[in-house]
Protein backbone atom coordinates (compact mmCIF):
# COMPACT_ATOMS: atom_id res chain seq x y z
CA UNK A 1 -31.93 16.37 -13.83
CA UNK A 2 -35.36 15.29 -12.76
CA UNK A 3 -36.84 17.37 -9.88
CA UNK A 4 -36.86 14.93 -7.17
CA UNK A 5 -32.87 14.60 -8.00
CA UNK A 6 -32.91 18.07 -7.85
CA UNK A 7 -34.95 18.78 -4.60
CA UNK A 8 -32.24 16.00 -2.98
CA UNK A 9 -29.40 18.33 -3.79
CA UNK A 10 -31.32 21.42 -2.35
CA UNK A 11 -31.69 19.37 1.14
CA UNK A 12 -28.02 18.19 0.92
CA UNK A 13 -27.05 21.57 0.32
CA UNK A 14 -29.17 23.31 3.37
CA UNK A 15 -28.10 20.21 5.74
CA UNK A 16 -26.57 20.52 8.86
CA UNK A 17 -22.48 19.15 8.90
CA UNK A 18 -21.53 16.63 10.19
CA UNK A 19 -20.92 16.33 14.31
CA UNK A 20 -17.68 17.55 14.08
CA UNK A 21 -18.47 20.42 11.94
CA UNK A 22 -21.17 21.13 13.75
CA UNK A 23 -19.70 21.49 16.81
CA UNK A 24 -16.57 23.78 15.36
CA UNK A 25 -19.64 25.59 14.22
CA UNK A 26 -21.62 26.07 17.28
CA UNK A 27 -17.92 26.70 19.53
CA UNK A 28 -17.53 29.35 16.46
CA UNK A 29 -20.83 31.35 16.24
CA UNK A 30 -22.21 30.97 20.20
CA UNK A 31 -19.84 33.68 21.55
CA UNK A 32 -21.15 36.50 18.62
CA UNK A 33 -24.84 35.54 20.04
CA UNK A 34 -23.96 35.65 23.60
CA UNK A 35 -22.38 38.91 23.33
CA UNK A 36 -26.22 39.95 22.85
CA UNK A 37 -27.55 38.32 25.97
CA UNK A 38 -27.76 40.18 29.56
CA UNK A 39 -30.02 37.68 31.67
CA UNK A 40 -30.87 33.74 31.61
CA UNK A 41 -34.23 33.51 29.71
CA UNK A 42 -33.69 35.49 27.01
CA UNK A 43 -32.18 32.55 24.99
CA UNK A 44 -31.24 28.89 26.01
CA UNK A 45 -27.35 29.91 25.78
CA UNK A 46 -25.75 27.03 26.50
CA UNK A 47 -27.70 24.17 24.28
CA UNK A 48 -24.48 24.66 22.07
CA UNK A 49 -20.98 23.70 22.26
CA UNK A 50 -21.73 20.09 21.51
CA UNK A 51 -18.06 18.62 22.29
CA UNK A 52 -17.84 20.95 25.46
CA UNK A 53 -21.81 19.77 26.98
CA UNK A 54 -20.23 16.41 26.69
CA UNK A 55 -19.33 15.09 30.10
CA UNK A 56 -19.29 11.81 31.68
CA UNK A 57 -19.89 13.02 35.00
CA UNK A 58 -17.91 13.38 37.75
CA UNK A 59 -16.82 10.23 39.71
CA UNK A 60 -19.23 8.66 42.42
CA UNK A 61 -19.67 11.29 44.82
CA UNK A 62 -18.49 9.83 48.39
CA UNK A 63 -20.93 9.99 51.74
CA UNK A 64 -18.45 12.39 53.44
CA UNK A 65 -19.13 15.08 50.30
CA UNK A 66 -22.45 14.78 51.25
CA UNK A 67 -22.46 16.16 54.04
CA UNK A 68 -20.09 18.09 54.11
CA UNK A 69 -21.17 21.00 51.92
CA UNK A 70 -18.93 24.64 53.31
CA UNK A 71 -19.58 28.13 53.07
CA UNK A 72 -20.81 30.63 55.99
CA UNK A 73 -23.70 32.13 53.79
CA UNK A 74 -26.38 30.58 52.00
CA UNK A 75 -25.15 31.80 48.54
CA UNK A 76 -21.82 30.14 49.22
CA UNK A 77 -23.32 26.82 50.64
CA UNK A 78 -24.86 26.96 47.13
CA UNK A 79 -21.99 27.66 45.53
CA UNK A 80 -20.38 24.37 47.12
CA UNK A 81 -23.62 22.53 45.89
CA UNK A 82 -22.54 23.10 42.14
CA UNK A 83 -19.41 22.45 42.95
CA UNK A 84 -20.35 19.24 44.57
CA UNK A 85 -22.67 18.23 41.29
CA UNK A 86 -19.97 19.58 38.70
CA UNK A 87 -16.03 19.99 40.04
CA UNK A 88 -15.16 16.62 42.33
CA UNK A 89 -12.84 16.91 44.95
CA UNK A 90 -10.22 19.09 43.00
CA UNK A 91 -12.72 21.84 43.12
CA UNK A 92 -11.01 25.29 41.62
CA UNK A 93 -8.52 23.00 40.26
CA UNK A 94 -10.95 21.14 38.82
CA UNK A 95 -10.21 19.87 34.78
CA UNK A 96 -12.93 18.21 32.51
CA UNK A 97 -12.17 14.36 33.07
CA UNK A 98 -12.79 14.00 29.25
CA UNK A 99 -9.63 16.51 28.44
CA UNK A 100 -6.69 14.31 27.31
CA UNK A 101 -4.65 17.10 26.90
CA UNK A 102 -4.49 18.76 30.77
CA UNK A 103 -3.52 22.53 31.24
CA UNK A 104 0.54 22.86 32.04
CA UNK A 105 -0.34 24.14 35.55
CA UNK A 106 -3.18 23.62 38.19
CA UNK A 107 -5.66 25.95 36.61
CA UNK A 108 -5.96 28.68 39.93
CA UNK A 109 -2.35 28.81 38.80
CA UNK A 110 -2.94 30.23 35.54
CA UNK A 111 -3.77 33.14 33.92
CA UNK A 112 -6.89 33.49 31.88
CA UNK A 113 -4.90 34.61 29.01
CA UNK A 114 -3.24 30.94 29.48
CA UNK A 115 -6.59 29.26 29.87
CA UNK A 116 -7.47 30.53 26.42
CA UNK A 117 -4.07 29.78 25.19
CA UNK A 118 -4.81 26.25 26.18
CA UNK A 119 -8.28 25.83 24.83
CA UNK A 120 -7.42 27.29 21.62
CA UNK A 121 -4.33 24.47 21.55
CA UNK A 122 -6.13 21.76 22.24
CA UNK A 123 -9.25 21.69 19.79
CA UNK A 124 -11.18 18.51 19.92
CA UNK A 125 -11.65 18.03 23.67
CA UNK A 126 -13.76 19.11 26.31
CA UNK A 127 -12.25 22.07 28.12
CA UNK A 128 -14.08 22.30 30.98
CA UNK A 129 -12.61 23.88 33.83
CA UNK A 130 -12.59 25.54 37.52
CA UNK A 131 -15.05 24.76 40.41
CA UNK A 132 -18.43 25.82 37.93
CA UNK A 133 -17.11 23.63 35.19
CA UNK A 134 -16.83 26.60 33.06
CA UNK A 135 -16.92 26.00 29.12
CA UNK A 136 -15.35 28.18 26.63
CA UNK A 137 -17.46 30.39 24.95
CA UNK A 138 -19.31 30.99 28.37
CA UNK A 139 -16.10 31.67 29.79
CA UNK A 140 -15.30 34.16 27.51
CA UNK A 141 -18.17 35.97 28.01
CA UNK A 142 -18.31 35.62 31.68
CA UNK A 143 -15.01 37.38 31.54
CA UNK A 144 -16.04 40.26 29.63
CA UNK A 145 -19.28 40.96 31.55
CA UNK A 146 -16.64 40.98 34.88
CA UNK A 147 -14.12 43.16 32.92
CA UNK A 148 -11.34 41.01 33.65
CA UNK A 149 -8.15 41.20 31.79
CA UNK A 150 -6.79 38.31 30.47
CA UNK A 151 -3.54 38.92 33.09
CA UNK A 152 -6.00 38.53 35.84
CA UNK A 153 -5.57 34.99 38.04
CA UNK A 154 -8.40 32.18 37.39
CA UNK A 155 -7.86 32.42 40.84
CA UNK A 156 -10.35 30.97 43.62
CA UNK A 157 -11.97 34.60 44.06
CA UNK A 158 -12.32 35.06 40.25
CA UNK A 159 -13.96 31.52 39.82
CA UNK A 160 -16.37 33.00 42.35
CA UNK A 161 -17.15 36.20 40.69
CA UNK A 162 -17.91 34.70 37.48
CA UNK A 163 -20.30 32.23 39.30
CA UNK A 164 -22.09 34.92 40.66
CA UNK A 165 -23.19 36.01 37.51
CA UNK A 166 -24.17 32.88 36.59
CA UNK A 167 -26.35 32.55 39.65
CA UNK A 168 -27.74 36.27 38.86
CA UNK A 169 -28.49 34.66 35.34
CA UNK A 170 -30.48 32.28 36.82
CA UNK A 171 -32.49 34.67 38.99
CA UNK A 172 -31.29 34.33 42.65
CA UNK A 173 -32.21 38.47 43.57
CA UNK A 174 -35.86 37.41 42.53
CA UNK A 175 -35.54 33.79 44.28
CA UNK A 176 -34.17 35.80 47.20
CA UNK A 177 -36.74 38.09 47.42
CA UNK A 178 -39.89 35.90 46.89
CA UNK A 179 -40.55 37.13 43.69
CA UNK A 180 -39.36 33.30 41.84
CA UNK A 181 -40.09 30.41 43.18
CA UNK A 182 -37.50 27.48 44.45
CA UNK A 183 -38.69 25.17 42.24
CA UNK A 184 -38.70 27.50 38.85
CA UNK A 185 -34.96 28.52 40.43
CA UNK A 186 -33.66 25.13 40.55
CA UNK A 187 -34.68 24.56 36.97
CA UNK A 188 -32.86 27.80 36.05
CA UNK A 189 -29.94 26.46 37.94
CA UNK A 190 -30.12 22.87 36.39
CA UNK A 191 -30.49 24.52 32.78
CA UNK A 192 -26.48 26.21 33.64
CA UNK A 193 -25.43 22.89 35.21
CA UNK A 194 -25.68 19.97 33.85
CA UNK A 195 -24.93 18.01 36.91
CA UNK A 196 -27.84 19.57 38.45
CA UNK A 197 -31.43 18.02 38.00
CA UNK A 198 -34.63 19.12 36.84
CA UNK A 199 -37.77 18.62 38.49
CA UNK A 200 -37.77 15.23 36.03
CA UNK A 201 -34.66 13.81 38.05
CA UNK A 202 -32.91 14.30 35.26
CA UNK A 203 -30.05 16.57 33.96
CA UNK A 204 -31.66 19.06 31.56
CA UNK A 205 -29.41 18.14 28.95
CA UNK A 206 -29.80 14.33 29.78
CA UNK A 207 -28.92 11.72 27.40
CA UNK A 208 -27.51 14.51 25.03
CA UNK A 209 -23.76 14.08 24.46
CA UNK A 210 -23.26 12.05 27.78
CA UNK A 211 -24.51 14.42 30.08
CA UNK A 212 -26.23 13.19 33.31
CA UNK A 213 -27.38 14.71 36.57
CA UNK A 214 -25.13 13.73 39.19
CA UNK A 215 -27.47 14.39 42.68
CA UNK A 216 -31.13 13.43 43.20
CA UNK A 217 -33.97 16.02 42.96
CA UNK A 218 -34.47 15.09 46.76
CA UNK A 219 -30.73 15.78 47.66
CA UNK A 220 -30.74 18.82 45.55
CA UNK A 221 -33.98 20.32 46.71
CA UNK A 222 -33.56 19.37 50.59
CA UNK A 223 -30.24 21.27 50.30
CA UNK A 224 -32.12 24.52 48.45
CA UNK A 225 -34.39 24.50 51.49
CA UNK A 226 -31.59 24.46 54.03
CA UNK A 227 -29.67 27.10 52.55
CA UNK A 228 -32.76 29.36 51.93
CA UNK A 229 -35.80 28.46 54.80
CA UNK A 230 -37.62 31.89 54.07
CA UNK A 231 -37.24 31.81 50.38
């Protein structure tokens, strides 16, 4: 064996797999590194999970959702933002459009024990799910950092709770208190959500497995400044 036929069968051997191995890989491994992670920063955490990134989008999102964002406090206003970019109209009920296998129930009427049980059924698919779009290997940690037992209710309040950490990932104390600025924020922000855009106009993970941003950088930052004037 001459060494270029031998340097060729080094590389083959070191290669990544193929998509579909590489995303069982990356669903596999991503929860053992996020079990390390406490903040957003200290790794890009979600550039894995290549089958659950992908996303067509939600469907064209109508005048009236536009303005017609709820919530009595900023933070919650924001919170109906994402869910405006990410969820649709069915909001905590919300199921990845690309999931051709759909949970038995309405998701807020499942356990998260069942939510797993479904995910773990159903390999292959985007999984998707709740108001914040949660994927499964965040999910799973999300529900460990809360301290949630798998009995608990994906319930509105709990799809809440685990967005808040997700917000506190993406540094909304600091943001609040003048320390980050709105636009650095808003890239955090767009970096968990990939309906959200960058300062580009673009969804961070844009063109990458079919994700796109789903508001303007105008929408999206005219909103920010609404909900938070003094930050």
């Amino acid at each position: 064996m001459n060494r270029r036929v031998l340097l060729l069968g080094l590389l083959a051997s070191t290669a990544r797999p193929a998509f579909g191995q590489s995303a069982r890989y990356e669903l596999e491994n991503s929860l053992t590194e996020r079990a390390k992670w406490r903040s957003f920063g200290n790794k890009d955490w979600i550039t894995g999970d290549p089958i659950e990134r992908a996303r067509s989008g939600r469907a064209r999102i109508t005048t009236y959702e536009l303005t017609h964002l709820g919530g009595n406090t900023p933070v919650a206003r924001l919170k109906s933002l994402i869910a405006l970019a990410e969820a649709g109209p069915k909001g905590y009920d919300a199921v990845h459009v690309g999931a051709s296998v759909k949970p038995p129930k309405r998701p807020t009427q499942m356990s998260l024990g069942q939510i797993l049980a479904w995910i773990k059924r159903t390999p292959g698919q985007p999984h998707a799910i709740g108001r914040y779009q949660f994927i499964p290997s965040t999910l799973r940690v999300l529900i460990a950092r809360a301290g949630l037992s798998t009995k608990a209710r994906f319930s509105p309040q709990v799809q809440d709770q685990l967005a808040d950490l997700l917000l506190a990932d993406a540094g909304l104390a600091k943001f609040q208190a003048g320390r980050m600025s709105r636009k650095r924020f808003m890239n955090n922000l767009a970096r968990i959500w990939a309906g959200l855009p960058t300062s580009s106009g673009k969804s961070y993970y844009d063109g990458y497995a079919g994700n796109r941003a789903t508001l303007t950088r105008a929408y999206f930052d005219a909103r920010m400044r609404e909900f938070f004037p003094k930050a």
